[in-house]
C-alpha atoms as a PDB file:
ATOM      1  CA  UNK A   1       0.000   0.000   0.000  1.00  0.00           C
ATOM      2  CA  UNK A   2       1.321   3.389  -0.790  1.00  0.00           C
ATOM      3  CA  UNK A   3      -0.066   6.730  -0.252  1.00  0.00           C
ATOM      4  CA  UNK A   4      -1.698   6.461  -4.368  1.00  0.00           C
ATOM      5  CA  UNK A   5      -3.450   3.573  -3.073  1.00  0.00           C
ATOM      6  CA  UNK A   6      -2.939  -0.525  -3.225  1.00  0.00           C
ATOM      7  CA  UNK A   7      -1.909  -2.132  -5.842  1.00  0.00           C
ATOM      8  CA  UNK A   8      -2.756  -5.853  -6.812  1.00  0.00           C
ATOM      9  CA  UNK A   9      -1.067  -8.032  -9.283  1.00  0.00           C
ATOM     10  CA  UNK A  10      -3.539 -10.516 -11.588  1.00  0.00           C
ATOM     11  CA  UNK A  11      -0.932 -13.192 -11.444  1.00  0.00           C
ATOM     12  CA  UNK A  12      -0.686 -15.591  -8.531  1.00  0.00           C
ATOM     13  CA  UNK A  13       2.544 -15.747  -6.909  1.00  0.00           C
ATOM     14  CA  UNK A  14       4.276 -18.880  -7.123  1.00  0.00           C
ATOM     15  CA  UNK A  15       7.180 -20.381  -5.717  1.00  0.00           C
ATOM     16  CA  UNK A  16       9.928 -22.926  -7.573  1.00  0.00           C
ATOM     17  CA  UNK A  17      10.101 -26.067  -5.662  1.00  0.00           C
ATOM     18  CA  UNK A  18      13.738 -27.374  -4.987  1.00  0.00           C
ATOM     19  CA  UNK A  19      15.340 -31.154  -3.867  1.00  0.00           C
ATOM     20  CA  UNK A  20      17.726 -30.875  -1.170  1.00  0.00           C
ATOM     21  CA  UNK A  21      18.298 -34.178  -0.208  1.00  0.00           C
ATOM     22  CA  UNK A  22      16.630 -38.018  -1.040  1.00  0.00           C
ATOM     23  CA  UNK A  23      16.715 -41.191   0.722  1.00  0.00           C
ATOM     24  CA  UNK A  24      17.680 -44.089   0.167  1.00  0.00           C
ATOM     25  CA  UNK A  25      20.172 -43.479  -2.849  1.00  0.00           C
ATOM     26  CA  UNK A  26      19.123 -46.268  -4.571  1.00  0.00           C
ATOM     27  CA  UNK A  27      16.851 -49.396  -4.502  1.00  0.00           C
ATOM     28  CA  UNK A  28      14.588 -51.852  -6.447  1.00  0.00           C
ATOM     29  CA  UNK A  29      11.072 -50.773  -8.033  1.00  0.00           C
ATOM     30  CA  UNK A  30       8.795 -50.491  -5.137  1.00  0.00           C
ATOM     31  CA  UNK A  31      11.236 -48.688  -3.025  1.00  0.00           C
ATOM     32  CA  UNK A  32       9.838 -46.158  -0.068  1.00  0.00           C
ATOM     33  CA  UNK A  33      11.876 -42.696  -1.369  1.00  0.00           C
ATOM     34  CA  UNK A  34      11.938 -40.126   1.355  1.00  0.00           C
ATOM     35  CA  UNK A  35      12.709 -36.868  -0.892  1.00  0.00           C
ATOM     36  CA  UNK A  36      13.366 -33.305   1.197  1.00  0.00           C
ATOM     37  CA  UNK A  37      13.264 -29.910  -0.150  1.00  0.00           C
ATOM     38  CA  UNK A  38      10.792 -26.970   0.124  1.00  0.00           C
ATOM     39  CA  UNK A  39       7.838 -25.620  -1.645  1.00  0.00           C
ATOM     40  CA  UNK A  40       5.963 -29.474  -2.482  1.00  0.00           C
ATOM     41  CA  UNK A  41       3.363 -28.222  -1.416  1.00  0.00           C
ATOM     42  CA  UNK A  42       0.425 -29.034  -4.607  1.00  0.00           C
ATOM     43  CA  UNK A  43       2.846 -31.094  -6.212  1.00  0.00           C
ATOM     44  CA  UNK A  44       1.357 -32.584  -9.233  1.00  0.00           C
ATOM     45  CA  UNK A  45       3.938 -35.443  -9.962  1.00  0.00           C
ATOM     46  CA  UNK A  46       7.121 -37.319  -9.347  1.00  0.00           C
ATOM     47  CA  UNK A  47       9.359 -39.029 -11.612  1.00  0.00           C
ATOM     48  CA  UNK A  48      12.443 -40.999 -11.477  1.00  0.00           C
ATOM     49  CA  UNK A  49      14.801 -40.860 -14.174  1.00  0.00           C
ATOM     50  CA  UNK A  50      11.860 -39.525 -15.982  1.00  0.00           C
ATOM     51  CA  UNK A  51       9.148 -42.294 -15.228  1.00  0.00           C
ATOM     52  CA  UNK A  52       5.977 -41.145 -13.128  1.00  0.00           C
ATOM     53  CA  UNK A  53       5.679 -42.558 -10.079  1.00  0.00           C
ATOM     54  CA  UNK A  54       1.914 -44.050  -9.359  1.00  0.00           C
ATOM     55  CA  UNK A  55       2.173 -43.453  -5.434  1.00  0.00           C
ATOM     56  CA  UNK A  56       3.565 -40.213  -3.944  1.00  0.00           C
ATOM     57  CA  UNK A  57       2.151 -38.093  -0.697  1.00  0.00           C
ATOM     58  CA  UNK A  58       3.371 -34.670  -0.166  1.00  0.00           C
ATOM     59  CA  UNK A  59       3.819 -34.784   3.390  1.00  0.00           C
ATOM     60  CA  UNK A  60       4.532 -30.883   4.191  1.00  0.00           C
ATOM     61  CA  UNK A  61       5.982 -28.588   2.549  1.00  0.00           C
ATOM     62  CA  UNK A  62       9.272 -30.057   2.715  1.00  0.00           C
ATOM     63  CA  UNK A  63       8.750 -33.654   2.489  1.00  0.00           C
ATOM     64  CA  UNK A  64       7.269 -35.953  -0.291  1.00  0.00           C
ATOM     65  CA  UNK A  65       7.172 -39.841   0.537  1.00  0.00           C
ATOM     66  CA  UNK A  66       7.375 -41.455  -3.296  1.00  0.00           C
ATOM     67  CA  UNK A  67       7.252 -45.237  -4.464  1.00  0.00           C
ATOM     68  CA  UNK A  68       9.797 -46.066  -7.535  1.00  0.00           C
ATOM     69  CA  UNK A  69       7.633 -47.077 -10.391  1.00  0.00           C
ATOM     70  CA  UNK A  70       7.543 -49.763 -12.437  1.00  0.00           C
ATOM     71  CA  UNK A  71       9.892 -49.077 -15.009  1.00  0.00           C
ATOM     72  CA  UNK A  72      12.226 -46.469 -13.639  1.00  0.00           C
ATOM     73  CA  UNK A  73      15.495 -46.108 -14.894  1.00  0.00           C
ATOM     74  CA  UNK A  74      18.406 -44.784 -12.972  1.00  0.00           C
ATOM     75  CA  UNK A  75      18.362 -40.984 -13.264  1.00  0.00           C
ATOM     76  CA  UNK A  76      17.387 -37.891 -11.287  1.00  0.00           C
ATOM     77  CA  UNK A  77      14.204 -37.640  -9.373  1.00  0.00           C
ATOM     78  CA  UNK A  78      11.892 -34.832 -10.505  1.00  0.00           C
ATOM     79  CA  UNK A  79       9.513 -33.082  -8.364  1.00  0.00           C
ATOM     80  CA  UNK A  80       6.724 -31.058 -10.327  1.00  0.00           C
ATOM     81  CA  UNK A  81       4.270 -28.742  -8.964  1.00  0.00           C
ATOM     82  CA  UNK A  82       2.074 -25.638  -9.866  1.00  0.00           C
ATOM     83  CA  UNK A  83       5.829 -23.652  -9.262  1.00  0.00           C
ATOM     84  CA  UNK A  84       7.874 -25.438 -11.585  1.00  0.00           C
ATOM     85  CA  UNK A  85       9.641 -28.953 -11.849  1.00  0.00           C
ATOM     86  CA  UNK A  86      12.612 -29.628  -9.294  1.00  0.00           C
ATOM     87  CA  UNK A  87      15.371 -31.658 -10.648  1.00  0.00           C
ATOM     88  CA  UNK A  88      17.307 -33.917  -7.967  1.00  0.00           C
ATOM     89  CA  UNK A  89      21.281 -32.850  -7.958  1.00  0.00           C
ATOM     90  CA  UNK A  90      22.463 -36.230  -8.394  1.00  0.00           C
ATOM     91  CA  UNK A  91      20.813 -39.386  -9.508  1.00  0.00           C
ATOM     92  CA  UNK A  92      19.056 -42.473  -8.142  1.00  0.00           C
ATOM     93  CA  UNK A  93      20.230 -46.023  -8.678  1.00  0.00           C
ATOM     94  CA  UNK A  94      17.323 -48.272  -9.843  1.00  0.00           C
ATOM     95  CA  UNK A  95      18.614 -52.053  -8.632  1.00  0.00           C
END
């Protein structure tokens, strides 16, 4: 607010999600992934190494809880969400 008045924009303010951290490294399809970051909140999908996983929870903001798919491939995990899409730093190792 200034003293002209408020102004308001017509575009929604949104924030990029990032990928700090993910655990375990690596495992077999069907693997529990614990991935850590910030702004997952709405997130829309997960991949690994480009594959969709079929189960994922966004558990807070900061935390998403996602099950390697059938068919993943060893690459980064992706995180996408109203924001953007939040590419993992290194990869993880289907087994």
């Amino acid at each position: 607010m200034t003293s002209g008045g408020t102004l308001k924009s017509n575009l929604k303010f949104r924030v990029t999600p990032a990928i700090v951290n993910f655990t375990p490294p690596n495992g077999p399809v069907g693997t529990s992934v614990v991935i850590t970051g910030n702004s997952f909140t709405g997130a829309t999908k997960v991949t690994f190494g480009g594959i969709a996983a079929t189960a994922f929870t966004v558990n807070s903001y900061t935390k998403i809880t996602a099950t390697v798919p059938v068919g993943a491939v060893t690459g980064k995990i992706q995180v996408i969400t109203p924001g953007g899409t939040a590419p993992s730093v290194t990869v993880f190792t289907v087994n």
